[in-house]
C-alpha atoms as a PDB file:
ATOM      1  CA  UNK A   1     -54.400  27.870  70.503  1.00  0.00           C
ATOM      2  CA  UNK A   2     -54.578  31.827  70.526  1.00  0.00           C
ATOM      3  CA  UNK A   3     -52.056  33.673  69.091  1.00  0.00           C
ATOM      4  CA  UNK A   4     -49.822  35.873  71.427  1.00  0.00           C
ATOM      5  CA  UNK A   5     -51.149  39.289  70.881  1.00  0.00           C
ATOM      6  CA  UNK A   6     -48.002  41.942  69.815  1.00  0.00           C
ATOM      7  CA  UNK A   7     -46.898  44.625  71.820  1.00  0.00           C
ATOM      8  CA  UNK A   8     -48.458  47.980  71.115  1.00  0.00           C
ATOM      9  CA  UNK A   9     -45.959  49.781  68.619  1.00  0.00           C
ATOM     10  CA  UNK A  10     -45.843  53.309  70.505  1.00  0.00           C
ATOM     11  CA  UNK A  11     -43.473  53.399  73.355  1.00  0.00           C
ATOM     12  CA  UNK A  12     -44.327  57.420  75.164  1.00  0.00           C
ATOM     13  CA  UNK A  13     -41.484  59.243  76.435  1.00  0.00           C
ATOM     14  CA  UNK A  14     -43.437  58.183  80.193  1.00  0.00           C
ATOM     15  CA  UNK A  15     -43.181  54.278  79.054  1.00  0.00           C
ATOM     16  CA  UNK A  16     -39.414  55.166  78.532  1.00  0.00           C
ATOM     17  CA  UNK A  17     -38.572  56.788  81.378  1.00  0.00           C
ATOM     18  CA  UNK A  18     -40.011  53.772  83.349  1.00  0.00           C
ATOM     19  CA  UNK A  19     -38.190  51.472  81.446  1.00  0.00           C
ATOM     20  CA  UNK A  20     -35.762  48.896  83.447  1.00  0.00           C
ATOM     21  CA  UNK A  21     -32.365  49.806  82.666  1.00  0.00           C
ATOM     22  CA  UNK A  22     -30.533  46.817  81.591  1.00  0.00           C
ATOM     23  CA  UNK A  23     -26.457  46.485  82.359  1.00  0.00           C
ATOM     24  CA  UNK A  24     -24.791  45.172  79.322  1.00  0.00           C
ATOM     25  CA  UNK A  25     -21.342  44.115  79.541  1.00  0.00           C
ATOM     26  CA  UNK A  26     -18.959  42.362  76.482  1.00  0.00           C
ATOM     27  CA  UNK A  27     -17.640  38.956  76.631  1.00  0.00           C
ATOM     28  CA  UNK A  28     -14.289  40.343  74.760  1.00  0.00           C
ATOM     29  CA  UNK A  29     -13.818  43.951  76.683  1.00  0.00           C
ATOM     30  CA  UNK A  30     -14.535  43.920  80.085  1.00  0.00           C
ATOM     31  CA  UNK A  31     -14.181  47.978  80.295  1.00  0.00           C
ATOM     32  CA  UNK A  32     -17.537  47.701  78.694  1.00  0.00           C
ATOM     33  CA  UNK A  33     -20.511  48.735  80.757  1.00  0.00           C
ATOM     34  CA  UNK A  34     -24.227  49.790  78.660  1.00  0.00           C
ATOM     35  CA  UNK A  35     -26.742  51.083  80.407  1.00  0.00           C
ATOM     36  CA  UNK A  36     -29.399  50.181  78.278  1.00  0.00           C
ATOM     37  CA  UNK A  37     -32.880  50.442  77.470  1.00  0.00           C
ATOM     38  CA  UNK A  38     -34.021  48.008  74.756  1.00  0.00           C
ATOM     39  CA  UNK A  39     -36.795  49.807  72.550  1.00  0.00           C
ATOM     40  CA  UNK A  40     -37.670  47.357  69.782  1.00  0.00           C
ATOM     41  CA  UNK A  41     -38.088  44.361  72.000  1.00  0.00           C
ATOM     42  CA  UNK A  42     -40.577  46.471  73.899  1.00  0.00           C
ATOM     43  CA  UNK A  43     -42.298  46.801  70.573  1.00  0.00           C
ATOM     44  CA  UNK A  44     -41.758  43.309  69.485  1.00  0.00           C
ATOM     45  CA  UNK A  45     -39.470  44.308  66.929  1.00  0.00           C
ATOM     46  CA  UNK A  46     -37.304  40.479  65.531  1.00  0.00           C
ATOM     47  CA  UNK A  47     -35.188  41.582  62.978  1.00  0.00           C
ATOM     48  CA  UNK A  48     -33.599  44.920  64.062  1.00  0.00           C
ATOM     49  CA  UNK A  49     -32.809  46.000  67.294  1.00  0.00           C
ATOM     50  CA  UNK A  50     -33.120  49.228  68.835  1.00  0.00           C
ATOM     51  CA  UNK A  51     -31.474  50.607  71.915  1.00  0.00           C
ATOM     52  CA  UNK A  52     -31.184  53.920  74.014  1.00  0.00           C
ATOM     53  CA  UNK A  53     -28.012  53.625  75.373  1.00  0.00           C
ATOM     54  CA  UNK A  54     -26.157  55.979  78.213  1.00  0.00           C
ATOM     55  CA  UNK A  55     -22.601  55.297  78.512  1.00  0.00           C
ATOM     56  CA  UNK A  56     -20.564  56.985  81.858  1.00  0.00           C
ATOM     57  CA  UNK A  57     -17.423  58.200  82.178  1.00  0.00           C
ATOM     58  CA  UNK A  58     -14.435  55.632  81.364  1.00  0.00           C
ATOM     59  CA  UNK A  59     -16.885  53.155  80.045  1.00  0.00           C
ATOM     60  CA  UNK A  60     -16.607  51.885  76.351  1.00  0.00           C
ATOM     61  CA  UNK A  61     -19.635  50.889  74.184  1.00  0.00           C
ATOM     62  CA  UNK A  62     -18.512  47.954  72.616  1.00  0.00           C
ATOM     63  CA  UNK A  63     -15.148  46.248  71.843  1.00  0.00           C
ATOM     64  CA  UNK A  64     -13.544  47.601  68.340  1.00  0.00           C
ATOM     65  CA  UNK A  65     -15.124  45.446  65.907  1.00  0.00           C
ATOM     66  CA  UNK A  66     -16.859  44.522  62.478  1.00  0.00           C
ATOM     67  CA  UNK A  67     -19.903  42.948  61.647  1.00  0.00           C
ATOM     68  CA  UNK A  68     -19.759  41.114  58.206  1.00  0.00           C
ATOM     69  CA  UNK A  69     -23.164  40.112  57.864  1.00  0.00           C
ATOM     70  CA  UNK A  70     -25.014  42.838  60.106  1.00  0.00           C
ATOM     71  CA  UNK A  71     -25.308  46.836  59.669  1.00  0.00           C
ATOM     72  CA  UNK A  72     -25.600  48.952  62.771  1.00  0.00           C
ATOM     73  CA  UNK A  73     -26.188  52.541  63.503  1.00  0.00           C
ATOM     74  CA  UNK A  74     -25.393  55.356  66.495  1.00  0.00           C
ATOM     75  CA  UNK A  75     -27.312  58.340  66.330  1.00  0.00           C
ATOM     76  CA  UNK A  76     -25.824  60.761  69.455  1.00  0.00           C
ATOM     77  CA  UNK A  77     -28.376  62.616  71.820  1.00  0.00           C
ATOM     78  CA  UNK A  78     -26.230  63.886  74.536  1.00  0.00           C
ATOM     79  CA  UNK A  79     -23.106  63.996  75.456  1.00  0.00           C
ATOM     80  CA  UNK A  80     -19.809  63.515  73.583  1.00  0.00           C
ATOM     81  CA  UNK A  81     -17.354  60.657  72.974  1.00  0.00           C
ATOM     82  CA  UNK A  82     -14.221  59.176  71.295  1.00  0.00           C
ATOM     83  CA  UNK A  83     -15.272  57.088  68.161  1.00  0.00           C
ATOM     84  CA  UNK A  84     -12.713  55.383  66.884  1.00  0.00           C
ATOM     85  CA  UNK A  85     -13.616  54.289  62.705  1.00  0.00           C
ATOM     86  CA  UNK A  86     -10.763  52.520  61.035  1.00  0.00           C
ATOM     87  CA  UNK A  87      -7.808  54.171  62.305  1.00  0.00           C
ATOM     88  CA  UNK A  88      -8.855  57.368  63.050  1.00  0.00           C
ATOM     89  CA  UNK A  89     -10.491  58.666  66.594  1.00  0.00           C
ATOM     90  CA  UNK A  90     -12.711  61.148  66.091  1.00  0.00           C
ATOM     91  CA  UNK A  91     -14.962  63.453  68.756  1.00  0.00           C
ATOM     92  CA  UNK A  92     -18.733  62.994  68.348  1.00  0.00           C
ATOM     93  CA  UNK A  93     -21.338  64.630  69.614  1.00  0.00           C
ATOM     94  CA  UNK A  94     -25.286  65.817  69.572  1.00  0.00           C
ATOM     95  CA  UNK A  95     -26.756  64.948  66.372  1.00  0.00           C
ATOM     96  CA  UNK A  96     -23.756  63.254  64.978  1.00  0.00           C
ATOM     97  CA  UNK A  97     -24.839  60.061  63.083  1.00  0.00           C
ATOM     98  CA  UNK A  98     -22.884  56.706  62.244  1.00  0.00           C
ATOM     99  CA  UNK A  99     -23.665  53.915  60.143  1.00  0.00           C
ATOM    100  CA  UNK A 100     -22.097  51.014  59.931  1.00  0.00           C
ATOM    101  CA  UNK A 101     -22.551  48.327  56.624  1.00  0.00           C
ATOM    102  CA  UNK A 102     -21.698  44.941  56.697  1.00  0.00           C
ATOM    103  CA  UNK A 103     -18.028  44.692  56.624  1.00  0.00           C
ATOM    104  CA  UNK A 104     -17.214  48.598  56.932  1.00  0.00           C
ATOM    105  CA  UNK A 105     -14.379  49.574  59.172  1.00  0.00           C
ATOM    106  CA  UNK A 106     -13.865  48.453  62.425  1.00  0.00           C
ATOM    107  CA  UNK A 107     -15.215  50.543  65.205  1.00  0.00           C
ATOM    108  CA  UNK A 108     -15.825  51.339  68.755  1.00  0.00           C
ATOM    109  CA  UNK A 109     -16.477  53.990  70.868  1.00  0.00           C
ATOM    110  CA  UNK A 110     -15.540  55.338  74.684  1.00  0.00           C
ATOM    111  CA  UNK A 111     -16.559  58.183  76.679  1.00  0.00           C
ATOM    112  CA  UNK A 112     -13.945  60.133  78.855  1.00  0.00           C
ATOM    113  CA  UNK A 113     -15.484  62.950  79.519  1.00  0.00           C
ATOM    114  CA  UNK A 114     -17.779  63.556  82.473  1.00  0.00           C
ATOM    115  CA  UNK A 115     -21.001  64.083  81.185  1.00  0.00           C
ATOM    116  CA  UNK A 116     -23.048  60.878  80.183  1.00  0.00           C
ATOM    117  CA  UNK A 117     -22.801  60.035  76.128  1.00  0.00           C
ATOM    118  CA  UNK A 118     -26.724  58.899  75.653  1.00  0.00           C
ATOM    119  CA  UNK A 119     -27.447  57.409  72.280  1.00  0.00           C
ATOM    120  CA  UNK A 120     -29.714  55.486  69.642  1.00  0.00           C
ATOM    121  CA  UNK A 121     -27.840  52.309  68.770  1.00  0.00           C
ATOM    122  CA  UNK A 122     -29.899  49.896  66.147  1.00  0.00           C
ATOM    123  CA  UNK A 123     -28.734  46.983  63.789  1.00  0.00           C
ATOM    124  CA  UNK A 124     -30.386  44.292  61.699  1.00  0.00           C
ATOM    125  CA  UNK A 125     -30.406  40.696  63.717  1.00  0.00           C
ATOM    126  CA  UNK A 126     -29.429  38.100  60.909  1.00  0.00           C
ATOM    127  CA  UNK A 127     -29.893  34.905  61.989  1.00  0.00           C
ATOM    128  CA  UNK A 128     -26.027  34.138  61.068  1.00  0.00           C
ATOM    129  CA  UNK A 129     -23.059  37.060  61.479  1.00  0.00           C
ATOM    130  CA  UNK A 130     -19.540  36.633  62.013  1.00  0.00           C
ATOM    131  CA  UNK A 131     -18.307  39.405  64.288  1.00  0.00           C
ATOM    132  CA  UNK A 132     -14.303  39.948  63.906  1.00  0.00           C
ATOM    133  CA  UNK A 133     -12.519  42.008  66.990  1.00  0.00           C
ATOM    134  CA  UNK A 134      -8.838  42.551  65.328  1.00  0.00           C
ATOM    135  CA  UNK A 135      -7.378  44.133  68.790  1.00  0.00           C
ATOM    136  CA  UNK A 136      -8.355  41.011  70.947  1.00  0.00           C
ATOM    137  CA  UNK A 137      -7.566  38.938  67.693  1.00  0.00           C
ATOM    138  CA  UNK A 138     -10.684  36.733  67.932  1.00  0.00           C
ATOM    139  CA  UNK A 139     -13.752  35.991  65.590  1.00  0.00           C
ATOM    140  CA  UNK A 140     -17.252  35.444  67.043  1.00  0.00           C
ATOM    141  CA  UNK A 141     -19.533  33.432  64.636  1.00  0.00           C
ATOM    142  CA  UNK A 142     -23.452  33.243  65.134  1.00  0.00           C
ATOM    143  CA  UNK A 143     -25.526  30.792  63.970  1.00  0.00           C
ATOM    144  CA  UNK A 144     -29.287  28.951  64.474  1.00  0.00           C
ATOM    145  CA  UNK A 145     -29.186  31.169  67.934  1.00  0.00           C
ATOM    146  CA  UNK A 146     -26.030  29.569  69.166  1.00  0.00           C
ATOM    147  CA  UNK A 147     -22.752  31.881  69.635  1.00  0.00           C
ATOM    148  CA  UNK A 148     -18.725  30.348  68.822  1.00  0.00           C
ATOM    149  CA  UNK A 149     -15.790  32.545  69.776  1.00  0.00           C
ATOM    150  CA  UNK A 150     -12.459  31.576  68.510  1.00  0.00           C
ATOM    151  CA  UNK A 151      -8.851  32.873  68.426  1.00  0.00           C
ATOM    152  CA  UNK A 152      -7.192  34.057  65.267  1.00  0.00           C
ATOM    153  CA  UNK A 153      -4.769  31.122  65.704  1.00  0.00           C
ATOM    154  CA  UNK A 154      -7.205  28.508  64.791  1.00  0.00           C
ATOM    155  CA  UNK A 155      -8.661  30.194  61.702  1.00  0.00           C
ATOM    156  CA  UNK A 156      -6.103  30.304  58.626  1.00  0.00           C
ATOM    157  CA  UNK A 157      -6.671  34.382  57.931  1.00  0.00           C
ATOM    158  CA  UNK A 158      -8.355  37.200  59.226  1.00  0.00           C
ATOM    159  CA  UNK A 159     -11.314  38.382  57.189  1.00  0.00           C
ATOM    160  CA  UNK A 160     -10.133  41.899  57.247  1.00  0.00           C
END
């Protein structure tokens, strides 16, 4: 049997532009809409994945959250937002750069301003992660591909 032959690992500005754009929604935050372009699948890229993101008006990226296995970044392009690290809520803009460890603060991000916020968003993909969203007070836990979400009620603490 012949192997699968991997994707070329250039993707041109042209190839990106063409890209499908993918809507991404969240299981825990339905205010949650990513327009999405996913640039390390396109390059077969397993372990780490890379997206360009473009996030409208009133949309969030992501429910407020914390990876404790995983590390993700967000590298702005264009347009601003409202990150929210921790407890603080800070503007971000053009060039600004986040990273995110494994069990760093909790974070999230929305945009209310008119413009678009574009961005670079790109984590590891460990094959387990447990994903804790303190404001919806539920855990996600991945494992051998398969996702569990639970309430805080049926775990006896929160990891945070």
């Amino acid at each position: 049997m012949a192997k699968k032959a991997k994707p070329f690992p250039l993707l041109t500005a042209t190839a990106i532009a063409r890209m499908a754009v993918e809507r991404r929604s969240h299981f825990v935050n339905k205010k949650v809409l990513r327009l999405n372009k996913s640039l390390g699948d396109a390059v077969g890229m397993r372990d780490m994945g890379v997206h360009l993101v473009r996030i409208q008006q009133g949309d969030d990226t992501t429910e407020y959250h914390t990876h404790f296995c995983d590390e993700e970044f967000v590298y702005i392009l264009s347009g601003h937002g409202i990150a929210e690290i921790g407890r603080k809520k800070i503007k971000v803009g053009p060039g600004d750069f986040m990273g995110f460890t494994a069990q760093s603060l909790p974070h999230g991000m929305t945009n209310p301003y008119k413009e678009d916020l574009v961005y670079l968003l790109g984590g590891t993909r460990k094959p387990i992660d447990i994903c804790e969203y303190p404001r919806s007070r539920k855990r996600g836990y991945k494992f051998a591909g398969r996702r569990h979400l639970v309430k805080f009620v049926d775990v006896d603490e929160t990891l945070l």
